[in-house]
Structures are given as C-alpha cells and as structure tokens.
Protein backbone atom coordinates (compact mmCIF):
# COMPACT_ATOMS: atom_id res chain seq x y z
CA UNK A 1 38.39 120.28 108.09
CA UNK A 2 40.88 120.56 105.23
CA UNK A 3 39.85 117.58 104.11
CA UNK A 4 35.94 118.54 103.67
CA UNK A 5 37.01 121.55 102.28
CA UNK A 6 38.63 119.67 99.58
CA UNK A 7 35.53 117.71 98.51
CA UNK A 8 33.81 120.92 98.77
CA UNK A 9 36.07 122.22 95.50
CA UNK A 10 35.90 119.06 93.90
CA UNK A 11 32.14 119.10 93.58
CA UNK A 12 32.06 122.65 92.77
CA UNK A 13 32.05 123.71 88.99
CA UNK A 14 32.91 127.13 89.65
CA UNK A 15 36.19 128.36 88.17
CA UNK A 16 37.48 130.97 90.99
CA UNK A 17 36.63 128.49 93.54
CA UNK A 18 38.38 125.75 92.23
CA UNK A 19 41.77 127.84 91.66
CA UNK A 20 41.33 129.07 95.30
CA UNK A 21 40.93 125.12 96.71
CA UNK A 22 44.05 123.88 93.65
CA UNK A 23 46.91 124.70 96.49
CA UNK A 24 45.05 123.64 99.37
CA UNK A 25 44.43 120.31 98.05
CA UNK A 26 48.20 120.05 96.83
CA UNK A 27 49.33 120.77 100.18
CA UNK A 28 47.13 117.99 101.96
CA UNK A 29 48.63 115.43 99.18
CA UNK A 30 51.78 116.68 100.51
CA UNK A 31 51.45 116.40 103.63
CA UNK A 32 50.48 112.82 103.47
CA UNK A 33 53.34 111.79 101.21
CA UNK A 34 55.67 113.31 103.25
CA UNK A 35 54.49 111.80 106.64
CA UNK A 36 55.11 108.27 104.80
CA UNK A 37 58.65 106.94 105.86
CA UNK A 38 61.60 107.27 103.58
CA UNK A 39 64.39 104.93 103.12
CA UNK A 40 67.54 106.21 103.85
CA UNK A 41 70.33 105.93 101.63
CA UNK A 42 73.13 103.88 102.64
CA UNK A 43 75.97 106.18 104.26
CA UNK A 44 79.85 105.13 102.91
CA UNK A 45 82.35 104.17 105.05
CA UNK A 46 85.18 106.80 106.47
CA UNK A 47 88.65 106.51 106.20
CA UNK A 48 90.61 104.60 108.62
CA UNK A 49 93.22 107.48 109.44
CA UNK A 50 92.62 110.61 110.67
CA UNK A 51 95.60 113.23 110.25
CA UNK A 52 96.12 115.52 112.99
CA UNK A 53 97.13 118.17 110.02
CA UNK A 54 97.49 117.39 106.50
CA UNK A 55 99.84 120.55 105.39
CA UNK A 56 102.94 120.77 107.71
CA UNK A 57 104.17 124.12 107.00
CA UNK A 58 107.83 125.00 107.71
CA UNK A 59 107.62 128.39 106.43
CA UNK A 60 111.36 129.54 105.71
CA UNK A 61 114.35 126.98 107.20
CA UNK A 62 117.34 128.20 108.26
CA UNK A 63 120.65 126.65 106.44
CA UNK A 64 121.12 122.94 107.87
CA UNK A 65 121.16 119.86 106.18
CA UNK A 66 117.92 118.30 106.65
CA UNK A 67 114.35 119.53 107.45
CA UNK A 68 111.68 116.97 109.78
CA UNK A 69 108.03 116.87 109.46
CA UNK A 70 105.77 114.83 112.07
CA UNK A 71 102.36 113.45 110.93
CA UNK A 72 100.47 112.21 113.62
CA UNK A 73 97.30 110.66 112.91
CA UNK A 74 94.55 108.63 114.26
CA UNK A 75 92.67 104.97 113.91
CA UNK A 76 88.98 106.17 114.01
CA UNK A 77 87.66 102.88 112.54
CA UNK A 78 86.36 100.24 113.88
CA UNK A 79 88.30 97.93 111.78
CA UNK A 80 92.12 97.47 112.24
CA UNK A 81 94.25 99.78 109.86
CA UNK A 82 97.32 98.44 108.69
CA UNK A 83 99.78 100.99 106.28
CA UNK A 84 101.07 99.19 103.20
CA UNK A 85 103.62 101.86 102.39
CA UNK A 86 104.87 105.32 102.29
CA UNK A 87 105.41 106.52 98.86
CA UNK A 88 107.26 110.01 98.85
CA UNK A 89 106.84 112.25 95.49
CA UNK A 90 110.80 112.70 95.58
CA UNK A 91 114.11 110.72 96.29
CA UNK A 92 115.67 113.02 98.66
CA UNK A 93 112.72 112.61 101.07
CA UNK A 94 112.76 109.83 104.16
CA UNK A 95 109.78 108.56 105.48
CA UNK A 96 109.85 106.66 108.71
CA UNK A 97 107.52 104.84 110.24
CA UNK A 98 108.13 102.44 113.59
CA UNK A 99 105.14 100.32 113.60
CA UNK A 100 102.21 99.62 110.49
CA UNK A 101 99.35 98.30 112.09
CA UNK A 102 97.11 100.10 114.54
CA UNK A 103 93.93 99.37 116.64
CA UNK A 104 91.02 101.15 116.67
CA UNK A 105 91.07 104.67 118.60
CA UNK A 106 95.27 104.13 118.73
CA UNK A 107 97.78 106.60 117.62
CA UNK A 108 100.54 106.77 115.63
CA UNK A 109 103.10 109.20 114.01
CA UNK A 110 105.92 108.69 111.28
CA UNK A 111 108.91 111.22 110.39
CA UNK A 112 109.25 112.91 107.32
CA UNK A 113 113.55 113.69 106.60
CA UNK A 114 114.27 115.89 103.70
CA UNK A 115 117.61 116.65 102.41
CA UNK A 116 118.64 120.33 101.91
CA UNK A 117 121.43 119.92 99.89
CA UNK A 118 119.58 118.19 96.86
CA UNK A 119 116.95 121.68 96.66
CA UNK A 120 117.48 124.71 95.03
CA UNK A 121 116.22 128.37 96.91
CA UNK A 122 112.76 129.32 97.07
CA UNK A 123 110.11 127.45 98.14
CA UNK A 124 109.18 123.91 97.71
CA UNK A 125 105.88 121.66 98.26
CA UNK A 126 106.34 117.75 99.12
CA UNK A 127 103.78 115.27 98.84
CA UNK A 128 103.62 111.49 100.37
CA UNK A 129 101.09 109.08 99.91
CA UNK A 130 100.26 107.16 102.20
CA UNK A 131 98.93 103.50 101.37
CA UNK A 132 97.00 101.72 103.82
CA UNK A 133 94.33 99.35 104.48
CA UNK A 134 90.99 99.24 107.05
CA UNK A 135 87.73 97.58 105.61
CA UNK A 136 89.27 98.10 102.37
CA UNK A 137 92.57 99.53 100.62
CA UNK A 138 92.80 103.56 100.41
CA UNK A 139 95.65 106.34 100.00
CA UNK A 140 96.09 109.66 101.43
CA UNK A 141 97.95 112.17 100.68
CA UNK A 142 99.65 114.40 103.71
CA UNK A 143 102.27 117.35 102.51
CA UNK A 144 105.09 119.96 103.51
CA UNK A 145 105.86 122.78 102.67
CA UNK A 146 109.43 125.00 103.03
CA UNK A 147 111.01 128.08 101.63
CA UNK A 148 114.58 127.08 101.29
CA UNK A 149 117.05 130.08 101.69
CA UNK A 150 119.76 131.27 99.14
CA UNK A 151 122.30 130.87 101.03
CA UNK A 152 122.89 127.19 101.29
CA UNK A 153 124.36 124.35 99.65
CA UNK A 154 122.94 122.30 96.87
CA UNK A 155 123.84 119.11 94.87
CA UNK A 156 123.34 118.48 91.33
CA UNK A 157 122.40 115.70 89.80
CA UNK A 158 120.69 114.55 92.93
CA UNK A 159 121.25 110.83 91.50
CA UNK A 160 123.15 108.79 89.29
CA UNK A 161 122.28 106.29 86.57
CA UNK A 162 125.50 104.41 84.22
CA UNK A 163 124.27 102.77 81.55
CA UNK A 164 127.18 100.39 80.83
CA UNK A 165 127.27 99.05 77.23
CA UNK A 166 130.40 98.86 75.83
CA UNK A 167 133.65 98.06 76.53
CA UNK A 168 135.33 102.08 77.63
CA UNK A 169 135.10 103.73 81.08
CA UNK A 170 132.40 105.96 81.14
CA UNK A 171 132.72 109.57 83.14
CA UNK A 172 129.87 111.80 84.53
CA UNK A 173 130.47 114.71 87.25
CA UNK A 174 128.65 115.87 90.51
CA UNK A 175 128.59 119.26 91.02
CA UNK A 176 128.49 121.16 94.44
CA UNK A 177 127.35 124.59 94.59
CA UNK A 178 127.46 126.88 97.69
CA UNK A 179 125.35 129.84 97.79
CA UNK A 180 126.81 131.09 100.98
CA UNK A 181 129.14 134.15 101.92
CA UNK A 182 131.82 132.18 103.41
CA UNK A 183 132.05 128.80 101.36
CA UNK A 184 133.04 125.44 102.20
CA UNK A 185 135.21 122.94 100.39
CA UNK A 186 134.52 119.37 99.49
CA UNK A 187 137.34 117.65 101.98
CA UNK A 188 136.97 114.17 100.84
CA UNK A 189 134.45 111.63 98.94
CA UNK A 190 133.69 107.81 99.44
CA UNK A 191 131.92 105.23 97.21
CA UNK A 192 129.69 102.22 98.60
CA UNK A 193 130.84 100.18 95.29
CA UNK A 194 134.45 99.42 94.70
CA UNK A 195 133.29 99.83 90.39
CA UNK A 196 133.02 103.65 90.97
CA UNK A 197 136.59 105.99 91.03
CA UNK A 198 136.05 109.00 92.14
CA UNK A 199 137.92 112.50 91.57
CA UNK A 200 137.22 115.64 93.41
CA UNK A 201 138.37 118.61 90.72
CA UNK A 202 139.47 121.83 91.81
CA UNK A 203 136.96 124.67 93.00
CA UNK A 204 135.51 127.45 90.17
CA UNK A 205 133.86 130.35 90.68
CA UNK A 206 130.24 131.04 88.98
CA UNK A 207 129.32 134.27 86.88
CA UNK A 208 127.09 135.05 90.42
CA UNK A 209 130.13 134.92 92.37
CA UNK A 210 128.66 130.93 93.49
CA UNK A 211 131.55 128.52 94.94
CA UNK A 212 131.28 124.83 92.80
CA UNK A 213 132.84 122.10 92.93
CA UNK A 214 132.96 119.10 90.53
CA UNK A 215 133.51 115.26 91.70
CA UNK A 216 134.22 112.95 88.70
CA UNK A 217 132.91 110.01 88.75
CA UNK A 218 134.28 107.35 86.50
CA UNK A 219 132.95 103.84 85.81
CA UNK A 220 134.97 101.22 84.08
CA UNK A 221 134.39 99.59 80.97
CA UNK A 222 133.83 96.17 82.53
CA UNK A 223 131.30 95.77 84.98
CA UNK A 224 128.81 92.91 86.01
CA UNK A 225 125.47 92.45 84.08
CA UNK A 226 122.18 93.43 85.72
CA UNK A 227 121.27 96.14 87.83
CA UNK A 228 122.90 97.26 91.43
CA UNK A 229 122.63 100.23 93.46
CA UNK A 230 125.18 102.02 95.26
CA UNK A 231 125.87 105.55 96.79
CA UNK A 232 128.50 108.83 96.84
CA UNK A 233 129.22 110.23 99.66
CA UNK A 234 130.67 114.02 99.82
CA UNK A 235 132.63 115.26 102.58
CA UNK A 236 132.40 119.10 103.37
CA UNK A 237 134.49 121.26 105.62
CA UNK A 238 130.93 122.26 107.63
CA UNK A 239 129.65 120.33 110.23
CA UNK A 240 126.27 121.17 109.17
CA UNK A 241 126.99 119.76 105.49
CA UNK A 242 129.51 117.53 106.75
CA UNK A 243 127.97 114.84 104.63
CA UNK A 244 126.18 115.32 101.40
CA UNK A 245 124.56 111.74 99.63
CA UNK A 246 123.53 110.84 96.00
CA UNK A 247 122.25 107.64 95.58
CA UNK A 248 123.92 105.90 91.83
CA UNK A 249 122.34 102.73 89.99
CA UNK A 250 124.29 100.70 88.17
CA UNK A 251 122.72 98.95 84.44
CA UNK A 252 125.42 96.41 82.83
CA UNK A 253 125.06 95.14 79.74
CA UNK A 254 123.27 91.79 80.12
CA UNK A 255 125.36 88.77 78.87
CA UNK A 256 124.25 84.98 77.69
CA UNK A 257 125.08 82.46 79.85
CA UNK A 258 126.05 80.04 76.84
CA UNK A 259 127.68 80.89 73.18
CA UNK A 260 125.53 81.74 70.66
CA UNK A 261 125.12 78.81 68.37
CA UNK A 262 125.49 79.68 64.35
CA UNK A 263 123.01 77.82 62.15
CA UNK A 264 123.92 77.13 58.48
CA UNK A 265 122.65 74.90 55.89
CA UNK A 266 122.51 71.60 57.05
CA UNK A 267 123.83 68.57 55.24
CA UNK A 268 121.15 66.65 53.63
CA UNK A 269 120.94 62.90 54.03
CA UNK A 270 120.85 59.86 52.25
CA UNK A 271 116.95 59.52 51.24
CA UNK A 272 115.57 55.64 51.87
CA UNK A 273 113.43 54.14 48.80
C-alpha cells in the first residue's frame, strides 16, 4: 500500500501533494536499507586479569612498621596469563607474588608490604603496575591508599647513593625522626658491606619538640670499581620499629685494566732508494 502510494506522488505534479508523499517515501527507503544486514565491527579483546578491587583503601593506619595490601584478581581469558613483573612506583614498597602463570578461570593474589618508617604524616597514594601477558603483552595499574599518622617514626634519606671518585673517605648521615610522645632511641646499627663505618651520633631535639637522631655513615677513599648494592640496618628500642632499613648503592670509580700507553713522536727510519 505504501508502496502504490509512492508512485501515486511520483506521477503527480502537484506541489502540496508531493511535500505530503516526500517523508513517506523517505521512510520506505529506510526501511529497506535498514532491513539489509550490517557487518559488525570486530569487538577487541579483554584483558586477561580481572582485579577483585583496584583501590585498596587503608584509610588512617595506626603506628606500626609496615602496612599490607592484598590484590586478588582473576584469569577471565581464554588464553593463559602469565605476569612478567611487578613494578612498584616507590622503593619502600614490596610486592610479592608466589606463582606467575595462571589458567583460565584460576585465581591468584600477591601482597603489597609498605614501610612506615620511610613516609612522612598525612596521606599517601601508591601505585604498582602490573606487567603481564595473555594473547598479547598489557599493564595494569592497581593502587593503595593510607593516611599515615603524626605520631610515628620516619627515616630520611630513604636510600643511599656514594659516588666514589677520589682518593678521601666520603661522609653522609641518616637521620631518624620520631614524632611520638614518648620517643625511642636508635640502640644499635649494622651494615651488609664491610666498606661502610657507621656512627650513631647523639640524640637532638627539633624546634617542634621532634626526637632525631643522626647515623654517620662513612665510606673510605678506596673502594672497588663498578657498582654494588648493600643495606643499613637501624636498631630501635620499640619492638614495633625494632628494625628500620635503607637500601645504599655503591659507584667506584672505574679503573683500566692495563697502563695507559704515552704516544710521542716516533723515530723516523732509514728511507730505501
């Protein structure tokens, strides 16, 4: 019927009858273009790993000396997912992870340790990526949050880097800082690296009324070339500080296996006619 009415318009040559029959024909072309079947566009892939929660949210943490996160997460591929690494956004963070490659539809978790005594008060936000591979390599990023309180402990630098170059010791100093009402002392220290002597200095007193203490740390003037790694321990008088960490690297000047050879004008020969 709509169709005849159509050809009814078309023949006509009156004006207000063809403006009346304009929309119905456009809706019958309509309706048979959009009967025709389209192709669908091709739908991407999903990631591998699905997070049971992507913001872990401690809120504020009472004084202790480290702070957990759990991720769990899921395999909802049907490819196998296997995680590459765990990068963290800062050194005093610990990822752990007991197992890297997963099935599809298994399960799997990994911890998330952060040391207290390296962050100042207020609150923090910590980021890890996570590197992994299903049908192809991806990252995702999973965080945690935590108000610190005032009252706590913190370390500063929270690592060490000597730069060895010449031939005198070189000194820098950790400093410990307690926040708290009743403070602690530093009871005893211990280096991983028989190069580094260490020094714990005598307790002062900030303008905010702030217990610190200073450990000087002193590296000689003669020290292997290339690069190691080693680590300070700091001993504290509370079992919940007992042990406080800072990691130290280690850069000596590089030295050539042989002596330099001098060149100078070279004698010149006897020339052959």
């Amino acid at each position: 019927m709509t169709f005849l009415i159509v050809i009814g318009c078309l023949r006509s040559r009156r004006g207000p009858l063809l403006a009346v029959c304009l929309p119905v024909f456009v809706a019958l072309v309509m309706s048979i273009v959009g009967t025709r079947p389209q192709t669908m566009a091709s739908v991407p892939e999903l990631p591998g790993l699905a997070f049971d929660q992507y913001l872990v949210d401690l809120r504020e943490v009472a004084p202790t000396e480290e702070i957990f996160g759990y991720f769990g997460f899921k395999n909802t591929s049907p490819h196998t997912v296997t995680i590459t690494s765990l990068e963290p956004s800062c050194g005093c963070m610990s990822p752990q992870l007991k197992k890297k490659v997963y099935s599809p539809g298994e399960r799997g978790e990994f911890l998330l340790r952060i040391k207290t005594a390296l962050q100042q008060p207020g609150p923090k936000e910590f980021f890890v990526k996570v590197h992994y591979t299903d049908s192809q390599p991806r990252t995702r990023d999973v965080y945690l949050r935590a108000v610190f309180p005032v009252e706590q402990i913190y370390v500063r630098p929270m690592s060490l880097t000597f730069h060895q170059l010449g031939s005198s010791p070189v000194d820098q100093e950790i400093i410990v800082t307690d926040l708290r009402k009743t403070p602690s002392e530093v009871i005893g220290v211990q280096s991983s690296s028989d190069l580094l002597k260490l020094e714990i200095l005598k307790p002062t007193t900030t303008k905010t009324g702030a217990m610190q203490q200073r450990v000087r740390v002193t590296l000689p003037g003669s020290v292997p070339s290339g690069r190691q790694t080693a680590s300070i321990k700091i001993f504290t008088a509370d079992e919940r500080f007992y042990e406080l960490k800072v990691p130290v690297q280690i850069f000596g000047q590089e030295r050539h296996s042989t002596p330099l050879r001098v060149v100078g004008p070279q004698p010149i020969g006897t020339v052959r006619r």
